[in-house]
PDB file of N, CA and C in Angstrom:
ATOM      1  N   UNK A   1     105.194 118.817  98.060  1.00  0.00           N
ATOM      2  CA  UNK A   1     105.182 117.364  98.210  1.00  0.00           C
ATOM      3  C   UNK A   1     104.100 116.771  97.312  1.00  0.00           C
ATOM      4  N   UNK A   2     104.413 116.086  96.639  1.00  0.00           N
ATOM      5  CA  UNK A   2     103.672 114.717  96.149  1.00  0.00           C
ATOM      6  C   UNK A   2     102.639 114.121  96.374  1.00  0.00           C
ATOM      7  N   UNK A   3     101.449 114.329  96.085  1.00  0.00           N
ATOM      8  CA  UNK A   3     100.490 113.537  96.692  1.00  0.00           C
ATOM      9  C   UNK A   3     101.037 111.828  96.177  1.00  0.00           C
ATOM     10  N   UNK A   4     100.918 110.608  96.958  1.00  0.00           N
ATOM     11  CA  UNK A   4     101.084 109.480  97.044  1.00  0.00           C
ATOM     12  C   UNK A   4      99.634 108.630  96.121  1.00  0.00           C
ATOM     13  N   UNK A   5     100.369 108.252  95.164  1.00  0.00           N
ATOM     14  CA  UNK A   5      98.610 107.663  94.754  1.00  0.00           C
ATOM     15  C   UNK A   5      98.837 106.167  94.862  1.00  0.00           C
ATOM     16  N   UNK A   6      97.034 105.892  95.102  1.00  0.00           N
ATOM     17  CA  UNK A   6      96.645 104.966  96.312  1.00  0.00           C
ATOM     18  C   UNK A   6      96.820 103.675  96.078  1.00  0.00           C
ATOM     19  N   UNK A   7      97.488 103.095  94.950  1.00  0.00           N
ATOM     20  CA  UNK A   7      98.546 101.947  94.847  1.00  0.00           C
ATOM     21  C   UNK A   7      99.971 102.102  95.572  1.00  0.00           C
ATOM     22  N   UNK A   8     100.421 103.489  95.568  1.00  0.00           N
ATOM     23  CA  UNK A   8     101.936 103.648  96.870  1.00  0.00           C
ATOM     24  C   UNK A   8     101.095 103.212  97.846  1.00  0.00           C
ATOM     25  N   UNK A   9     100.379 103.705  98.536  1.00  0.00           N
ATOM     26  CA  UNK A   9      99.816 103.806  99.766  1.00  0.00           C
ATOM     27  C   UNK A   9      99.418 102.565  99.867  1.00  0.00           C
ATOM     28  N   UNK A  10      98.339 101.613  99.289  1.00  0.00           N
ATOM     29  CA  UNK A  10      97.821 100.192  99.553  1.00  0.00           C
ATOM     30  C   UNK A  10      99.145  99.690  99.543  1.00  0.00           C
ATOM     31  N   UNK A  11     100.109  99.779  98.703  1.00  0.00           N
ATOM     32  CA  UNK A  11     101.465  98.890  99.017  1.00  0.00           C
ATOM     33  C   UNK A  11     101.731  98.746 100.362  1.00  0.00           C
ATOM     34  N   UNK A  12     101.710  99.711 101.039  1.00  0.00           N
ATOM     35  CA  UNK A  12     102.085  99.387 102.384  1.00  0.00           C
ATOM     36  C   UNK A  12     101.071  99.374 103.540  1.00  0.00           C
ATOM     37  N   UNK A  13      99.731  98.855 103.348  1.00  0.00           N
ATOM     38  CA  UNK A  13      98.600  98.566 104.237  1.00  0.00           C
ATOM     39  C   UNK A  13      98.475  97.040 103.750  1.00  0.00           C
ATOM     40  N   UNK A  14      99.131  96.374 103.184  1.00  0.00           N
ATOM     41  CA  UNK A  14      98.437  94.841 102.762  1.00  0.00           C
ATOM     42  C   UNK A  14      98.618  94.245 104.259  1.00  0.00           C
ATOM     43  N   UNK A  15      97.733  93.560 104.306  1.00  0.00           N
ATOM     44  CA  UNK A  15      97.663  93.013 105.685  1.00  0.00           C
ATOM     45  C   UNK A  15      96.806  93.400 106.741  1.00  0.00           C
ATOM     46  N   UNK A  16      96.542  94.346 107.033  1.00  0.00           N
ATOM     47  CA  UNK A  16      96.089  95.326 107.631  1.00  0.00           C
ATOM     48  C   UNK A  16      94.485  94.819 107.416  1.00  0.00           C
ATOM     49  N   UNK A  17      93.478  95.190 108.995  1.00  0.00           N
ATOM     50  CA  UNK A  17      92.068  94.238 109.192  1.00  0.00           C
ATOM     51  C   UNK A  17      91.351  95.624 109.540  1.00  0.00           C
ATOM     52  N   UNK A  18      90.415  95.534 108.197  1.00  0.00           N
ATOM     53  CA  UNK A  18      89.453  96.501 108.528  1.00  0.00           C
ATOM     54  C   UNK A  18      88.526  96.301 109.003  1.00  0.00           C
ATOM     55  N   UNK A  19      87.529  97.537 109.888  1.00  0.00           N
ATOM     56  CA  UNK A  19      87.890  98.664 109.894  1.00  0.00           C
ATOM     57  C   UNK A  19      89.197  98.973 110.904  1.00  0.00           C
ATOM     58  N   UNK A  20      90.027 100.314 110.501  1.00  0.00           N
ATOM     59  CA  UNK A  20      91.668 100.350 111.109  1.00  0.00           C
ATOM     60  C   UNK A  20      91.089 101.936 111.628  1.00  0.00           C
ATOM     61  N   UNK A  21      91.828 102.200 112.701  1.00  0.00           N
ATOM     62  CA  UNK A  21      91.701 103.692 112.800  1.00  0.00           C
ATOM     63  C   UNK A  21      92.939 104.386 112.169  1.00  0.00           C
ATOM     64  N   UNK A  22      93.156 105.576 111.833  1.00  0.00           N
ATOM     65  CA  UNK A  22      94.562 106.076 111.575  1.00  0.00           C
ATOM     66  C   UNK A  22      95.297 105.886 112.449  1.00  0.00           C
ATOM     67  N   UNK A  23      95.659 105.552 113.500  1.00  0.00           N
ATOM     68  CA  UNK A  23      96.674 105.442 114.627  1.00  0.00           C
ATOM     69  C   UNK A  23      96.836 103.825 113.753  1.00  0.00           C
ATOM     70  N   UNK A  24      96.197 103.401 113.767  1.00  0.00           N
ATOM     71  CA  UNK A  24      96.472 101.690 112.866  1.00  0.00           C
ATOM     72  C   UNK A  24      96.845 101.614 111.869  1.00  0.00           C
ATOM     73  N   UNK A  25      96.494 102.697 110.961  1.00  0.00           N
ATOM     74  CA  UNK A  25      97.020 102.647 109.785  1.00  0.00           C
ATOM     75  C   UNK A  25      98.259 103.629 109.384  1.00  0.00           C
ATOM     76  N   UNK A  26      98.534 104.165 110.345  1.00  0.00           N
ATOM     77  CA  UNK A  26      99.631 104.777 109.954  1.00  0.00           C
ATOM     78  C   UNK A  26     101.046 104.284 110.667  1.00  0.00           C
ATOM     79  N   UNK A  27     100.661 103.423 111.888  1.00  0.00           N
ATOM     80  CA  UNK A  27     101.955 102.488 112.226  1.00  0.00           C
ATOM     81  C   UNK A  27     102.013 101.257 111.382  1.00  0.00           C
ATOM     82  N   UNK A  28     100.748 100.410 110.590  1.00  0.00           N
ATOM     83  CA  UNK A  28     101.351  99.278 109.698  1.00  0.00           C
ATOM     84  C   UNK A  28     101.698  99.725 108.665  1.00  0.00           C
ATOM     85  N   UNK A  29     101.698 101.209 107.802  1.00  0.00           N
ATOM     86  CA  UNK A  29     102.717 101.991 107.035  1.00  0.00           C
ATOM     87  C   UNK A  29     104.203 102.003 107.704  1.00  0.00           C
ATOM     88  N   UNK A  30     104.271 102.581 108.875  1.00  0.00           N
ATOM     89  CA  UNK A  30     105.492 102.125 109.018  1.00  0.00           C
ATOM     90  C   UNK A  30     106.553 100.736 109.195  1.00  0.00           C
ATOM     91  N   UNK A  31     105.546 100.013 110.050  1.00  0.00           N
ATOM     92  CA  UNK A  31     106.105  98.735 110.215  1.00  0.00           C
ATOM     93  C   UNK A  31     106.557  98.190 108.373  1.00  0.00           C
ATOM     94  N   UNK A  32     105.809  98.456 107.570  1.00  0.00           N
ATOM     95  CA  UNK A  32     105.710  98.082 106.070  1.00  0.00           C
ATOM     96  C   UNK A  32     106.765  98.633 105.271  1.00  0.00           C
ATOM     97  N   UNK A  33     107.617  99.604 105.829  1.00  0.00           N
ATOM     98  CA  UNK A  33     108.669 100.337 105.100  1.00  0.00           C
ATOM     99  C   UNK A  33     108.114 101.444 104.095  1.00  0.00           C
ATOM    100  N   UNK A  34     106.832 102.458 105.065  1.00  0.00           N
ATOM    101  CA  UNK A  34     106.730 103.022 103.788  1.00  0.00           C
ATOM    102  C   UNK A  34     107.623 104.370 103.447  1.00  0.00           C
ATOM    103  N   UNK A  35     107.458 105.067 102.412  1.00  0.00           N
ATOM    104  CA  UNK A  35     108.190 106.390 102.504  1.00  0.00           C
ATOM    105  C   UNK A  35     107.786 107.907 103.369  1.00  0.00           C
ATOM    106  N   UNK A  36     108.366 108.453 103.414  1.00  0.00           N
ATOM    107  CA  UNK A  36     108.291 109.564 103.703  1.00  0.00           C
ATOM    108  C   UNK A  36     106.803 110.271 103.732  1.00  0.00           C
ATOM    109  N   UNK A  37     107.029 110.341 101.834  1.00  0.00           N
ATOM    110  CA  UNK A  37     105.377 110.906 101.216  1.00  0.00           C
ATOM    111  C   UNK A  37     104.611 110.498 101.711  1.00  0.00           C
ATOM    112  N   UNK A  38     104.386 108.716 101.761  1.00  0.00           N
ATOM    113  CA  UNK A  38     102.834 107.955 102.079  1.00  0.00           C
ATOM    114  C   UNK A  38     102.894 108.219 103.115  1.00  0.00           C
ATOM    115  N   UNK A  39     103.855 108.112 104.045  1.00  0.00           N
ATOM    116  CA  UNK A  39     103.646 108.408 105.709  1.00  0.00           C
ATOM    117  C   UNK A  39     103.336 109.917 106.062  1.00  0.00           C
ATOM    118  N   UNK A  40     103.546 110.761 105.405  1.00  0.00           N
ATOM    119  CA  UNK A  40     103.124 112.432 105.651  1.00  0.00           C
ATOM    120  C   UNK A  40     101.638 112.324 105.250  1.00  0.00           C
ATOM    121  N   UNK A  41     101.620 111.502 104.188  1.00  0.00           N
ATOM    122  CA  UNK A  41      99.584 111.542 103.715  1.00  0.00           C
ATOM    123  C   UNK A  41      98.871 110.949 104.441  1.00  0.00           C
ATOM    124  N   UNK A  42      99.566 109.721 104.844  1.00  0.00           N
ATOM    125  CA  UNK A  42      98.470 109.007 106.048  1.00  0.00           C
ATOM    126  C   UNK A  42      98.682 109.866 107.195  1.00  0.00           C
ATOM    127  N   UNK A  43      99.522 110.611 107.819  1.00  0.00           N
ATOM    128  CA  UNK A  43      99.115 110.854 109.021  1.00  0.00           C
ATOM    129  C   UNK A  43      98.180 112.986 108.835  1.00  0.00           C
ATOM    130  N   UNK A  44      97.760 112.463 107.450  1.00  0.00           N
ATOM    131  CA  UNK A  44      97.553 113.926 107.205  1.00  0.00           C
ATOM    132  C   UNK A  44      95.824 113.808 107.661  1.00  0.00           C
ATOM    133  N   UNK A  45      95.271 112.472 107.159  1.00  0.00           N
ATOM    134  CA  UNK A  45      94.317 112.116 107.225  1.00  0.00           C
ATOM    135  C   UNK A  45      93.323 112.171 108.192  1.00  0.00           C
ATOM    136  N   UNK A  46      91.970 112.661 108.265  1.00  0.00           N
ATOM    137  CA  UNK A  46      91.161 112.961 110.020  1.00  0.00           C
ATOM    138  C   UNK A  46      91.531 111.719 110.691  1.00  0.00           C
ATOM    139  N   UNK A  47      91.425 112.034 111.890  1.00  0.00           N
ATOM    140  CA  UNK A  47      91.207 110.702 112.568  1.00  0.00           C
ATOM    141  C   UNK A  47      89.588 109.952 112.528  1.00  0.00           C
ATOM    142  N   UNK A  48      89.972 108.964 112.786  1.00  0.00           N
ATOM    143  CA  UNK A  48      88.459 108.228 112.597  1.00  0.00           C
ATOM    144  C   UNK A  48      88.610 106.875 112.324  1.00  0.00           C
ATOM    145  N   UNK A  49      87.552 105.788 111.967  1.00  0.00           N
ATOM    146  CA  UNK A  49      87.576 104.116 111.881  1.00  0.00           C
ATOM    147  C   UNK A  49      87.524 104.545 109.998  1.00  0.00           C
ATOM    148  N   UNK A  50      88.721 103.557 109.715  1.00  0.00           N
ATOM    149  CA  UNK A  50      88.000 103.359 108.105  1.00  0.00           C
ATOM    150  C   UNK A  50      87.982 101.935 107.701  1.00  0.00           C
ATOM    151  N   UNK A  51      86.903 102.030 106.689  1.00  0.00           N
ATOM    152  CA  UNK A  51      86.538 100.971 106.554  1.00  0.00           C
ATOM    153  C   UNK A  51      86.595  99.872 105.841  1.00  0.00           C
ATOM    154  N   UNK A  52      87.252 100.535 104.980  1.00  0.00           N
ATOM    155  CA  UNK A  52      87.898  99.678 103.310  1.00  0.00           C
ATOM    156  C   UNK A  52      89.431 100.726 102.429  1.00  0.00           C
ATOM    157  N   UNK A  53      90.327 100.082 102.025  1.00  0.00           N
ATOM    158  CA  UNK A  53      91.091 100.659 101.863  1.00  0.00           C
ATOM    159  C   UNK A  53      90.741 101.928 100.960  1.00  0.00           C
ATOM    160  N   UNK A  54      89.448 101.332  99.958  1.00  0.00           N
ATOM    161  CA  UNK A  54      88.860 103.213  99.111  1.00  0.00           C
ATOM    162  C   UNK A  54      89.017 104.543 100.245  1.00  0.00           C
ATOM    163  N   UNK A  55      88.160 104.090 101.342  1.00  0.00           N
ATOM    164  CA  UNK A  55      87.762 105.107 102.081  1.00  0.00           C
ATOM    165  C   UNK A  55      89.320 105.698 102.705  1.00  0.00           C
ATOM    166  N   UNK A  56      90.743 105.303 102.762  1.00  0.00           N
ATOM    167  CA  UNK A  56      91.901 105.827 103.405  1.00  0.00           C
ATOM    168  C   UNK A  56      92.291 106.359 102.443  1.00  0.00           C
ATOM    169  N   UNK A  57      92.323 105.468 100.717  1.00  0.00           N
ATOM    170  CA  UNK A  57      92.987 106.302  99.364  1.00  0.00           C
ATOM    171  C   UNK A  57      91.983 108.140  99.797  1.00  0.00           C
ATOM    172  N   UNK A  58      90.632 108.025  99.668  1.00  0.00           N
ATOM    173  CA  UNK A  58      89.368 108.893  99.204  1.00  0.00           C
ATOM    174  C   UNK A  58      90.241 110.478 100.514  1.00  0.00           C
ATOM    175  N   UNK A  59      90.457 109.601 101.748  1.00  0.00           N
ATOM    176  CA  UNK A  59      90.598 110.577 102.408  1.00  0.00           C
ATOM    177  C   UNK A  59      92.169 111.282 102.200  1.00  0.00           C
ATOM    178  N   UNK A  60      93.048 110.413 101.802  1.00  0.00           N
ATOM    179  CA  UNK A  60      94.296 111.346 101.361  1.00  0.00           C
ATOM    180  C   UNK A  60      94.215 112.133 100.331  1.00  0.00           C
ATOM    181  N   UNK A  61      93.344 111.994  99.139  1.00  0.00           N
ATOM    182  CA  UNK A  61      92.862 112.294  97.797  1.00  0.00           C
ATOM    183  C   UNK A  61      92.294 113.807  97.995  1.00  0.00           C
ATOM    184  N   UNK A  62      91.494 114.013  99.325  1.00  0.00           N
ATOM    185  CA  UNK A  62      90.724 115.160  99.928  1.00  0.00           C
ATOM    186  C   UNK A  62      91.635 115.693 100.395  1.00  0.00           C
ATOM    187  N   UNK A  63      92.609 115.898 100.964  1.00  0.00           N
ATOM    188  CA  UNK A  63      93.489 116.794 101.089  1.00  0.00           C
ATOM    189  C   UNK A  63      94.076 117.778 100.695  1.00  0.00           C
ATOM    190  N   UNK A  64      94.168 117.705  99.454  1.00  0.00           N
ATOM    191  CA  UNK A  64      94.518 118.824  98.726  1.00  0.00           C
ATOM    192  C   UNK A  64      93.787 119.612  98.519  1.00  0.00           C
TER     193      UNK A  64
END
């Protein structure tokens, strides 16, 4: 799989009030229509508060 880079991913967080936890940010990915990929990377992500959209790109980026 694809890592999602973090213009896919911000595509589908616009809106979204930081700081979000992943449980937040990975349902306004869905509500947002995202794909498959971005939705497997966001929910790949630790749990925790983040605080600016860098810090959600930084943590899918660490995954690999």
């Amino acid at each position: 799989m694809a890592t999602p880079n973090p213009i896919q991913i911000q595509k589908y967080l616009s809106g979204i009030d930081y700081p979000a936890s992943k449980d937040d940010i990975v349902s306004t990915a869905e509500q947002q229509g995202a794909d498959g990929d971005v939705l497997d990377a966001l929910k790949g992500i630790p749990d925790g508060e983040y605080d600016a959209p860098t810090a959600v790109s930084k943590a899918v980026s660490d995954e690999d």
